[in-house]
Structures are given as C-alpha cells and as structure tokens.
C-alpha atoms as a PDB file:
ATOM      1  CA  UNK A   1       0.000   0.000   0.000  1.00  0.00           C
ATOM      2  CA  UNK A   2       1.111   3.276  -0.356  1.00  0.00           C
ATOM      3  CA  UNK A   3       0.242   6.361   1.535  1.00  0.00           C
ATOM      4  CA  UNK A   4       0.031   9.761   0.310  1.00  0.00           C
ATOM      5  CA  UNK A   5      -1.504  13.179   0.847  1.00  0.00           C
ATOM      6  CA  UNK A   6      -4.409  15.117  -0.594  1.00  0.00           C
ATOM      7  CA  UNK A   7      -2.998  17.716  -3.201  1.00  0.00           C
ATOM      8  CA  UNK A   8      -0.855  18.770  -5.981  1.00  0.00           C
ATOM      9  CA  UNK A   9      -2.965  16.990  -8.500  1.00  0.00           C
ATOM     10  CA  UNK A  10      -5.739  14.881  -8.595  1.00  0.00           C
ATOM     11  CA  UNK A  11      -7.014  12.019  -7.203  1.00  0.00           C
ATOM     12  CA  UNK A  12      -7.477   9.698 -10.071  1.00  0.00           C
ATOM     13  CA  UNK A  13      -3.853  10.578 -11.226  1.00  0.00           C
ATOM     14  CA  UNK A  14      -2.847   9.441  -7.947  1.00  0.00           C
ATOM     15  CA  UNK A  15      -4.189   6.201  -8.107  1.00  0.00           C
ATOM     16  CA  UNK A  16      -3.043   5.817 -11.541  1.00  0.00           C
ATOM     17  CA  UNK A  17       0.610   6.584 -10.462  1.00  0.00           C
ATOM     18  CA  UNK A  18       0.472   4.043  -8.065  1.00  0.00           C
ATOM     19  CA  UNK A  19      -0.830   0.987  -9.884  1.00  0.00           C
ATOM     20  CA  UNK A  20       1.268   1.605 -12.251  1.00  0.00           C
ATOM     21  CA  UNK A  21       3.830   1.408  -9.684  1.00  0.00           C
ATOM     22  CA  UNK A  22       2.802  -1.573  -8.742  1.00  0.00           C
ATOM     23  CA  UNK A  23       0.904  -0.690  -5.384  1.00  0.00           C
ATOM     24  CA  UNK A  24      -2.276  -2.778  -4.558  1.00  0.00           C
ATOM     25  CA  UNK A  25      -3.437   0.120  -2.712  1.00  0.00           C
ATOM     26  CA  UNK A  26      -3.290   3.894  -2.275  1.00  0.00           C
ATOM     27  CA  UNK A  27      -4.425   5.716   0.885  1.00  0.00           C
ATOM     28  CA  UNK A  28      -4.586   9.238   0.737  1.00  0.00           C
ATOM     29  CA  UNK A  29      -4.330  11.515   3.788  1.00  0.00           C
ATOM     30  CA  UNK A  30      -6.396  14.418   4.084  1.00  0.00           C
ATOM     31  CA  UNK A  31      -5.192  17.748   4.632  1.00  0.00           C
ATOM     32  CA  UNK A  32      -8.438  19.117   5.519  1.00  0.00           C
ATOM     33  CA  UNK A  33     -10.779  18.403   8.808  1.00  0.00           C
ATOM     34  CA  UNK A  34     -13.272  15.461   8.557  1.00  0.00           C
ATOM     35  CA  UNK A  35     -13.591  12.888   5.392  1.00  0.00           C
ATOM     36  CA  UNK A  36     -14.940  11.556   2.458  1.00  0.00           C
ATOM     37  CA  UNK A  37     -15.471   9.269  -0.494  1.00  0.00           C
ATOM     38  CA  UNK A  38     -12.667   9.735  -2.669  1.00  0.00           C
ATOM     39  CA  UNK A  39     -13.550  11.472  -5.615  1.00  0.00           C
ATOM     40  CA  UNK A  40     -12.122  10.262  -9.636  1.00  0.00           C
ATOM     41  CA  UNK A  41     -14.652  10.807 -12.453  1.00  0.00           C
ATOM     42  CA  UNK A  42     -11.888  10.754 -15.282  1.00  0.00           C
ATOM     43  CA  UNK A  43     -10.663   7.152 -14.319  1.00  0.00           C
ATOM     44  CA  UNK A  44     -12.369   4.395 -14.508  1.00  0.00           C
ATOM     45  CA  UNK A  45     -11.342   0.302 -13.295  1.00  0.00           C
ATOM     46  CA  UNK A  46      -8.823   0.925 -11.520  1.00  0.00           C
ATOM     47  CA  UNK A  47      -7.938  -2.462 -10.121  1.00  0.00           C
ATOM     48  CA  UNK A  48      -6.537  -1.709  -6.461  1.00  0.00           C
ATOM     49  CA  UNK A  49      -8.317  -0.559  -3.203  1.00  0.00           C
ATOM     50  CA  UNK A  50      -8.652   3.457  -2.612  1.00  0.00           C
ATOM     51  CA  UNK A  51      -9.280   4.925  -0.004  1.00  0.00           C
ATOM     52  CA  UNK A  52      -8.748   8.172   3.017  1.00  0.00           C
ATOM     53  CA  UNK A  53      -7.901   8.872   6.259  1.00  0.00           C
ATOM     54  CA  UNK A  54      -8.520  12.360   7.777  1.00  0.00           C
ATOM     55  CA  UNK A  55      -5.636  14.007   8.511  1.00  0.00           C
ATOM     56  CA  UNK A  56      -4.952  13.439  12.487  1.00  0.00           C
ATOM     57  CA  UNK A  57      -4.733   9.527  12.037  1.00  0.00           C
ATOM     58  CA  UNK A  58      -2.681  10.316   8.541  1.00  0.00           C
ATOM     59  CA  UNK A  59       0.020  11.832  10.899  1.00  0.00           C
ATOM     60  CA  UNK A  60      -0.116   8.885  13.431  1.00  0.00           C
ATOM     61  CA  UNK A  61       0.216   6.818  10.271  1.00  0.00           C
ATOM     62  CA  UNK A  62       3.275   8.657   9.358  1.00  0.00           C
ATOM     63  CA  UNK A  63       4.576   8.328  12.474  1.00  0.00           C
ATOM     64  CA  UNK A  64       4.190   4.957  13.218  1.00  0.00           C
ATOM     65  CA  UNK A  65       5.782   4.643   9.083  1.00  0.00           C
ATOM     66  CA  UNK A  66       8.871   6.780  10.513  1.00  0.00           C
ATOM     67  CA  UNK A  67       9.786   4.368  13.500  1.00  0.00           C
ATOM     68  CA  UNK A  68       9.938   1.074  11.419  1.00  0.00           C
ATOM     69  CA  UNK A  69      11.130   0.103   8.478  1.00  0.00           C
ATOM     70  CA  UNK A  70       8.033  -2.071   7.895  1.00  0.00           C
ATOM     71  CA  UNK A  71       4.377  -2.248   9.041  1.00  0.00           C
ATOM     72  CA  UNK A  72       1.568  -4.754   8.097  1.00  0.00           C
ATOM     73  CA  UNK A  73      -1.675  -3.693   7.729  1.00  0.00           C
ATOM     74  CA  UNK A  74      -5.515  -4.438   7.371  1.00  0.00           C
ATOM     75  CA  UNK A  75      -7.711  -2.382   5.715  1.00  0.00           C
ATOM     76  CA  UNK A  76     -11.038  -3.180   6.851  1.00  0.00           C
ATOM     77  CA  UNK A  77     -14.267  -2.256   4.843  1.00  0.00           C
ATOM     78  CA  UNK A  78     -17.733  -1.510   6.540  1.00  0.00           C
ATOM     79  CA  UNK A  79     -20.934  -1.579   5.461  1.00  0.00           C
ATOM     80  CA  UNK A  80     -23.904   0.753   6.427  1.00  0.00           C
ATOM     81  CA  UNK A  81     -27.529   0.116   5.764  1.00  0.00           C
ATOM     82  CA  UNK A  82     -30.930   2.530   5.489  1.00  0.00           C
ATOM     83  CA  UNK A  83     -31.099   2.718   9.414  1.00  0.00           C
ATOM     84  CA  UNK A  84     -27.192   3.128   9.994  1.00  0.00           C
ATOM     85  CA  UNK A  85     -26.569  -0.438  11.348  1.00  0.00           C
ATOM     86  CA  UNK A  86     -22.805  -1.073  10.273  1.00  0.00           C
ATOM     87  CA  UNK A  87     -21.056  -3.572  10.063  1.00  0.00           C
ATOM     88  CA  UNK A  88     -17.739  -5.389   8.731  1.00  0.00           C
ATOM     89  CA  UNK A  89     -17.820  -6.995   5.108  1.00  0.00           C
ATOM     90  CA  UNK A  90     -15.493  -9.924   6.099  1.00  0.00           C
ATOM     91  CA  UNK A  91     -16.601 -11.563   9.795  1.00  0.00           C
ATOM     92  CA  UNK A  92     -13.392 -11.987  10.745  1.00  0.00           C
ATOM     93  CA  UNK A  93     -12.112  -8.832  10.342  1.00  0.00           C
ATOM     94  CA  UNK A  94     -14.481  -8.313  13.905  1.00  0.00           C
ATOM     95  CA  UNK A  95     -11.993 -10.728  15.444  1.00  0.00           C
ATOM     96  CA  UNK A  96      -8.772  -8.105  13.759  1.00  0.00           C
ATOM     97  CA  UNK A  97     -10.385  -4.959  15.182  1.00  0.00           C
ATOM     98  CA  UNK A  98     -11.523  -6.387  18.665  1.00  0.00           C
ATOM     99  CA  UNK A  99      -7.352  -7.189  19.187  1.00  0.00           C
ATOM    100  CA  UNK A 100      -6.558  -3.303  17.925  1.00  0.00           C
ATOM    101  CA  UNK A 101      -4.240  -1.664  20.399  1.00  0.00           C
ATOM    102  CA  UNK A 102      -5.856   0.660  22.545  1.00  0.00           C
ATOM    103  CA  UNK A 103      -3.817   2.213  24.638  1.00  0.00           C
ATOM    104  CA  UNK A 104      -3.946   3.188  28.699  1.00  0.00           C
ATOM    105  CA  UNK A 105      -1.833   5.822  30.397  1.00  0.00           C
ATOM    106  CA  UNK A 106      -1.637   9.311  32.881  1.00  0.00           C
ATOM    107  CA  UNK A 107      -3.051  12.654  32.834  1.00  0.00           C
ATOM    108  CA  UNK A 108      -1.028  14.851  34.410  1.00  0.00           C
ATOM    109  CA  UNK A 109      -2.499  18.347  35.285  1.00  0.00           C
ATOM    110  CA  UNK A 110      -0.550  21.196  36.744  1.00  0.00           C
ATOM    111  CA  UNK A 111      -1.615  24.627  37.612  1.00  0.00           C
ATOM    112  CA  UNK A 112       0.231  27.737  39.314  1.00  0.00           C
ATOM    113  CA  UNK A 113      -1.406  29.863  41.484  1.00  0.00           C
ATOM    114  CA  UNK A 114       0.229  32.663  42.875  1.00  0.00           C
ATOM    115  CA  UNK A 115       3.302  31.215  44.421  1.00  0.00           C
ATOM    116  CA  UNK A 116       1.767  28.017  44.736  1.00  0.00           C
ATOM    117  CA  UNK A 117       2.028  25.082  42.259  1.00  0.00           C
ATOM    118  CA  UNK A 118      -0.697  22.018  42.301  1.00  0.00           C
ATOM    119  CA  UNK A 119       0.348  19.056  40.448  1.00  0.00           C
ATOM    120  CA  UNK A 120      -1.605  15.565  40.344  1.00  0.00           C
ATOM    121  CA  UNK A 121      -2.230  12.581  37.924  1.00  0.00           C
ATOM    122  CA  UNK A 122      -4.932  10.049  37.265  1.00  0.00           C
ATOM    123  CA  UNK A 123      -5.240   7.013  34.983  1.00  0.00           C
ATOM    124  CA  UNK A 124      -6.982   6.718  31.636  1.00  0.00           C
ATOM    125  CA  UNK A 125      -8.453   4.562  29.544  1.00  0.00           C
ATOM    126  CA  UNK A 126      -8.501   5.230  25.644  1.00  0.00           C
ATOM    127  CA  UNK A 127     -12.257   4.151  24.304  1.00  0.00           C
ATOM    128  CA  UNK A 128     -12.631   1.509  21.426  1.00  0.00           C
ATOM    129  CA  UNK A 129     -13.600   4.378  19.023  1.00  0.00           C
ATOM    130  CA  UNK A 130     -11.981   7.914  18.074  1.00  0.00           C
ATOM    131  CA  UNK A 131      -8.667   8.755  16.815  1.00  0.00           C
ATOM    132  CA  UNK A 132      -5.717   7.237  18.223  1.00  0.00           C
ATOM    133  CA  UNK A 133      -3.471   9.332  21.318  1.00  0.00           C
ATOM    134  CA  UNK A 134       0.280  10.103  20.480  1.00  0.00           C
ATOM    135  CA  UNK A 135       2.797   9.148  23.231  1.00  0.00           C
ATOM    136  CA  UNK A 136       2.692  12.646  25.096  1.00  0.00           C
ATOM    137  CA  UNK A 137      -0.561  15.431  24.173  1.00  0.00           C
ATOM    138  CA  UNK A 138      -0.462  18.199  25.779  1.00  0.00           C
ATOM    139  CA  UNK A 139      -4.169  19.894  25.478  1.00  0.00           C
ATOM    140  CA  UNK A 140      -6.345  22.731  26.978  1.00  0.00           C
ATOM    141  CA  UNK A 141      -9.382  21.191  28.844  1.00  0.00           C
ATOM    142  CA  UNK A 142     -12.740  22.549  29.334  1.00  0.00           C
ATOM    143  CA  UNK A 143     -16.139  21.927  30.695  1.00  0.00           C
ATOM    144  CA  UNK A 144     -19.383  21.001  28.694  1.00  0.00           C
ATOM    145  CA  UNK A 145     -22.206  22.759  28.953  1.00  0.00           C
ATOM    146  CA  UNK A 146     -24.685  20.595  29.811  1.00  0.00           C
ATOM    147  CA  UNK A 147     -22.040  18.961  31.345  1.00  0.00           C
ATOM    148  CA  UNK A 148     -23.911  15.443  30.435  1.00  0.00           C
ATOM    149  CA  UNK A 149     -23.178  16.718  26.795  1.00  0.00           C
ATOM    150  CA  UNK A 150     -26.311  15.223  25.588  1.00  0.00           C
ATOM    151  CA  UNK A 151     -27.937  18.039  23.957  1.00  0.00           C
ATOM    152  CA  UNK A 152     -25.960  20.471  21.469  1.00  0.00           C
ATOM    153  CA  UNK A 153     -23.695  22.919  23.806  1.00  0.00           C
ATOM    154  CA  UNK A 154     -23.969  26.001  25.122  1.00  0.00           C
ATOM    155  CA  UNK A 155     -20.426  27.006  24.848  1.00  0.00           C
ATOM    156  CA  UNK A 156     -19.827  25.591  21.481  1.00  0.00           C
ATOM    157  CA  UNK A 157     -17.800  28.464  20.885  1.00  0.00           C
ATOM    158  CA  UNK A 158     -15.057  27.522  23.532  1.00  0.00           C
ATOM    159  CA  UNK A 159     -14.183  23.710  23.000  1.00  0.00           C
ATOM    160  CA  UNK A 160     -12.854  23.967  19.593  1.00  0.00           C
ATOM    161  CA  UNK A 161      -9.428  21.683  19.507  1.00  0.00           C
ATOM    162  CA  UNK A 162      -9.278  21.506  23.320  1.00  0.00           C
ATOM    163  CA  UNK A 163     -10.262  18.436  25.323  1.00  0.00           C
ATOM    164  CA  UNK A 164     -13.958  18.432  26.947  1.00  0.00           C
ATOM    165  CA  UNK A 165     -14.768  17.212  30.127  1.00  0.00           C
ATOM    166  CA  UNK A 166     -18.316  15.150  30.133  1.00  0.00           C
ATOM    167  CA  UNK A 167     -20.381  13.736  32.690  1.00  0.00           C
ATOM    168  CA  UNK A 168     -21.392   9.687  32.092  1.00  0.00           C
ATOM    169  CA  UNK A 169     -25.309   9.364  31.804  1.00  0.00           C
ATOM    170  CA  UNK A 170     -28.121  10.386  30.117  1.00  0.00           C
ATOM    171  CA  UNK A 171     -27.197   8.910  26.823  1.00  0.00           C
ATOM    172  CA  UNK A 172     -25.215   6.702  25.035  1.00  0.00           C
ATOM    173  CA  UNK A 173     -21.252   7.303  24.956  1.00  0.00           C
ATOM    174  CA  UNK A 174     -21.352   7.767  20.911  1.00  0.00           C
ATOM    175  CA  UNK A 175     -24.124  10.312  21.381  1.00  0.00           C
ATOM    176  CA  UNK A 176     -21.410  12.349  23.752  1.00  0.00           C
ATOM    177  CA  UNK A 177     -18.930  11.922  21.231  1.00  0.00           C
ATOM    178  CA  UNK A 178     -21.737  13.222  18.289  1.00  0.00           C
ATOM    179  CA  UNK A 179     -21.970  15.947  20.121  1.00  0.00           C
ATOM    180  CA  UNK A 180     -18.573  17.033  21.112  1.00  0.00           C
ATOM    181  CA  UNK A 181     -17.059  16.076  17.047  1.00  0.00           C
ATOM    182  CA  UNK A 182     -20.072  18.533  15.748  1.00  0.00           C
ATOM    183  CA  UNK A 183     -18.755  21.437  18.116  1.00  0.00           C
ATOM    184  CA  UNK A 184     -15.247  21.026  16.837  1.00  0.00           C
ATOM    185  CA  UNK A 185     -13.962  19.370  20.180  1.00  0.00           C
ATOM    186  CA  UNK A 186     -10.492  17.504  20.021  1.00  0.00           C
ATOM    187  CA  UNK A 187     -10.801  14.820  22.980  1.00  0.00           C
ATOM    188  CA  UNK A 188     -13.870  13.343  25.231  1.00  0.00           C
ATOM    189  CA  UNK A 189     -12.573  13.329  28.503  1.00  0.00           C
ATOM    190  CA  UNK A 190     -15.796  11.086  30.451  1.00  0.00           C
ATOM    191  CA  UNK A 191     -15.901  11.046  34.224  1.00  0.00           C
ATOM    192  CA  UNK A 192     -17.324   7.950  35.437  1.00  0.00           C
ATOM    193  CA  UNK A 193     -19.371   7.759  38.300  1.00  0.00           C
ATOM    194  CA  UNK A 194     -16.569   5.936  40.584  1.00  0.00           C
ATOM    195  CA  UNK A 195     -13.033   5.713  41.142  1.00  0.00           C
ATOM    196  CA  UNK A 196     -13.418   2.492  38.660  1.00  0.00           C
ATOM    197  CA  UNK A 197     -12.670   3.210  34.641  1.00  0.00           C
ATOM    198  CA  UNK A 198     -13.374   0.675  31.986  1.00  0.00           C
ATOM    199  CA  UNK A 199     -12.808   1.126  27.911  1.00  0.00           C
ATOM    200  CA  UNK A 200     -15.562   2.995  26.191  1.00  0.00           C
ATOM    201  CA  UNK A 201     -17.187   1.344  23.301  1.00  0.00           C
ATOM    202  CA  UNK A 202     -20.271   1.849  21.078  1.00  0.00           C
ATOM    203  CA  UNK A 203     -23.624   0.287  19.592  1.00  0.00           C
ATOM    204  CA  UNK A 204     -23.248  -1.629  16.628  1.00  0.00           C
ATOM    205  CA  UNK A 205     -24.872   1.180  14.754  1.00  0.00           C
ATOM    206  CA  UNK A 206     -22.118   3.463  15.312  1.00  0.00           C
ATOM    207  CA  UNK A 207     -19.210   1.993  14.571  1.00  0.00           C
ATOM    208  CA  UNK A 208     -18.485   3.195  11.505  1.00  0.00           C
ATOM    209  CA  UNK A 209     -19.831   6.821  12.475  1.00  0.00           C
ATOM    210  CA  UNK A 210     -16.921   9.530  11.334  1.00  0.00           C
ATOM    211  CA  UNK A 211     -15.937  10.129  15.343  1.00  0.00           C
ATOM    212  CA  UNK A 212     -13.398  13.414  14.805  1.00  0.00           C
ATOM    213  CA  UNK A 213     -11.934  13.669  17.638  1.00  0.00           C
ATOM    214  CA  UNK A 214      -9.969  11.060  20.645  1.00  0.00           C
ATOM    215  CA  UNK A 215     -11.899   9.490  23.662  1.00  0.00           C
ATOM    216  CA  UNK A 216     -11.226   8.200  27.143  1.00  0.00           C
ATOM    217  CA  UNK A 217     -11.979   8.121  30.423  1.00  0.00           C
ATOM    218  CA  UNK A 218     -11.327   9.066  33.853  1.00  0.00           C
ATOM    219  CA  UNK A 219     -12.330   7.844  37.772  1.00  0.00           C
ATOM    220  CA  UNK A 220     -14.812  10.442  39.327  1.00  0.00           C
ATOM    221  CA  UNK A 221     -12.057  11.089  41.399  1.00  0.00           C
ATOM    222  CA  UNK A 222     -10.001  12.473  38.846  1.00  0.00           C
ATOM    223  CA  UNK A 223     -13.245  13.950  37.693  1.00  0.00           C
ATOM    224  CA  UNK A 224     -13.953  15.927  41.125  1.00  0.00           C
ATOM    225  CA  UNK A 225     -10.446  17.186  41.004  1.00  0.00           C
ATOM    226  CA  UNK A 226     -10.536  18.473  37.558  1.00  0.00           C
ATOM    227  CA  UNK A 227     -13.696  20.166  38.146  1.00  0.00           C
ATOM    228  CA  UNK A 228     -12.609  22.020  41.638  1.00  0.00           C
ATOM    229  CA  UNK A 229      -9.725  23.288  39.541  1.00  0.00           C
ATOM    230  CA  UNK A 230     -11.407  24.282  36.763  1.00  0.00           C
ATOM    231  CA  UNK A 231     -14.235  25.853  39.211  1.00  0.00           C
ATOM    232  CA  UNK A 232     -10.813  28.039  41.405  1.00  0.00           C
ATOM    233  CA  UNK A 233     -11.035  31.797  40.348  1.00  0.00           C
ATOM    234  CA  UNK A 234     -13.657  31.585  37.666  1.00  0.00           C
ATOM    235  CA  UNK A 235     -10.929  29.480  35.915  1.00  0.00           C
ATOM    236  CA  UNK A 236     -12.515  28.310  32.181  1.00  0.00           C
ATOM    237  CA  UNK A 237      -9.970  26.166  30.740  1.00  0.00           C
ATOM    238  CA  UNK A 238      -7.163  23.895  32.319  1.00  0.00           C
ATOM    239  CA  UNK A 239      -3.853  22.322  30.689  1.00  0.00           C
ATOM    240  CA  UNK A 240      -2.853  19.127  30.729  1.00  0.00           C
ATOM    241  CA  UNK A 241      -0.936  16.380  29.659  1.00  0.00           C
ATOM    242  CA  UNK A 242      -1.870  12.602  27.750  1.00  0.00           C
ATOM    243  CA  UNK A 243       1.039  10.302  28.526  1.00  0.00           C
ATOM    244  CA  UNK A 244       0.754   6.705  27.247  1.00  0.00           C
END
C-alpha cells in the first residue's frame, strides 16, 4: 500500500501513479478536517483498493511509518444500511479490530497559582472508538455545557481543539462523542461515576460513524479534582498532559 496526501494533483492521477507502480493500494491523507469518499470521475477500473484517512490519524500513520522500516496492515471495509446499522464486510475482520491496540496511560495536570504550584495525575483509559493518542498530548481542557453533553452545547464556541470534560449518563457514549465532534472538540474526557474506569465502546450502529476527535476516560475522582480546579477563580480552561 502506499500512503500519500491530498494535493498537488488529482485524485485519479494518484491512483493511476500508483498501480502503475505496482501498489495494490493507495491511501490518501487528508489535509483538511473530517472525510470523504474519494472522488475520480476521469478514471475508470482501476484495479486496487482506494481509499482516506482524515488528517490526524494520517500523521499517526506517518509516524508509526517513521519508526519502522516495515508495518503490516488491514484495511477493513464496513458496510452501512438505510437505518445506519454497520457492520464489517469480512466476519473476521471483527476478530482483527476487537485485538486493535488501545492504549492506557496518565493525565497529568498542573496549575500555578500565585506562588503556589498544584500538580496531580490520574489514569486513563482510551475508548474503542476515536482517533488514536500520540505518546505525550499536551491539550487545553474545558467543561461542557450541559455537562452530560447530551444536547448540542452552550459554549460551542469555547471547546474547539481543546479536550472536553463530560459527565457519564443520560445517553449513550457515541451520542457524547456526536456531540462534542459537531462542536469542533479535540478529545472526550468522560468522568465515570466511581473511582473504577473501563474502555468505552459503542452500539453496533455506530461503529463506523466519522468520530473526529480522541476518547477516554477518567475515575470520578479524577473527575472531582478536575472540576474544583477548573471551578478556582472563575478558571474556564485547564492544561494538561496525555502520557501513554
């Protein structure tokens, strides 16, 4: 397979390029946010698989490229019906994506105040849908409002690229995660109602649902803590730091 990015000419010459070349598949990155069907009207049968990532797991791609020499690789088609049940073409490609890597790690949050300095950090787990989480992320982290982020929010205008802090209940997890991709958010941080934390997943139906943004999720310890510093001086936003 080979990997490219959007631009510079078109699609279809793309693909072109690399049959020719010999590839048996071309995935293009995105440079834009979100994604889409692949677009070629001037070529027709191409024989090899085409397809796109956006451009946040096109970097991670890159990445991962960068480190080794050689990576294998599934590419694993879905299919949608009228009511938006999806599902995987191949059944055992369910197996493949159930034994993805999905990672676990720290948050670390530090704020100054005054001359003093409060430091903590609280386990994570990454949910089984969203983008993927670079070793180290360093992100701005807000509260949604409705902090169940169930209903479209009220300070849409603050959470774009930072991480949102959520509330578990009143809907399903993908239905927070609607919610917060629409309003631009970067990361779903969920506070679960105890000190326990399990990884995320979603119905059936949403599995193949475009989620823009990562996911995971924290004890309601880590939750309360967040919240009284967030809540310290008016305070509106927070920094901190995703280490796997």
């Amino acid at each position: 397979a080979i990997v490219t990015k959007r631009g510079f000419c078109s699609f279809g010459q793309k693909a072109v390029n690399a049959k020719n070349a010999g590839a048996e598949s071309v995935i293009f990155i995105n440079t834009l946010p979100g994604n889409f069907h692949v677009p070629a009207p001037s070529v027709q049968d191409i024989e090899i698989s085409v397809s796109m990532i956006n451009s946040k797991d096109g970097s991670l791609l890159i990445e991962a490229l960068q480190k080794e020499n050689y990576k294998n690789g599934l590419i694993v088609p879905y299919l949608c019906d009228e009511t938006n049940d999806c599902g995987v073409v191949v059944p055992d490609h369910d197996d493949w994506i159930s034994n993805l890597q999905r990672y676990e790690g720290t948050l670390v949050v530090k704020k100054s105040s005054n001359s003093n300095v409060f430091t903590d950090s609280f386990s994570f787990l990454q949910a089984e849908f969203g983008y993927s989480i670079a070793s180290k992320e360093a992100w701005e982290i807000v509260l949604a409002e409705p902090l169940d982020a169930c209903n479209p929010l009220n300070n849409s205008n603050d959470v774009s690229n930072k991480a949102v802090l959520v509330s578990r209940g009143s809907c399903e997890f993908g239905t927070k995660a609607s919610v917060l991709t629409y309003a631009g958010a970067g990361m779903m941080v969920l506070v679960n109602n105890s000190t326990d934390i399990f990884r995320m997943g979603v119905e059936q139906r949403d599995r193949a649902y475009n989620f823009n943004l990562s996911a995971i999720q924290i004890g309601s310890d880590a939750g309360e803590t967040l919240m009284w510093l967030l809540n310290q001086q008016n305070s509106t936003s927070l920094s901190v730091e995703i280490v796997r």
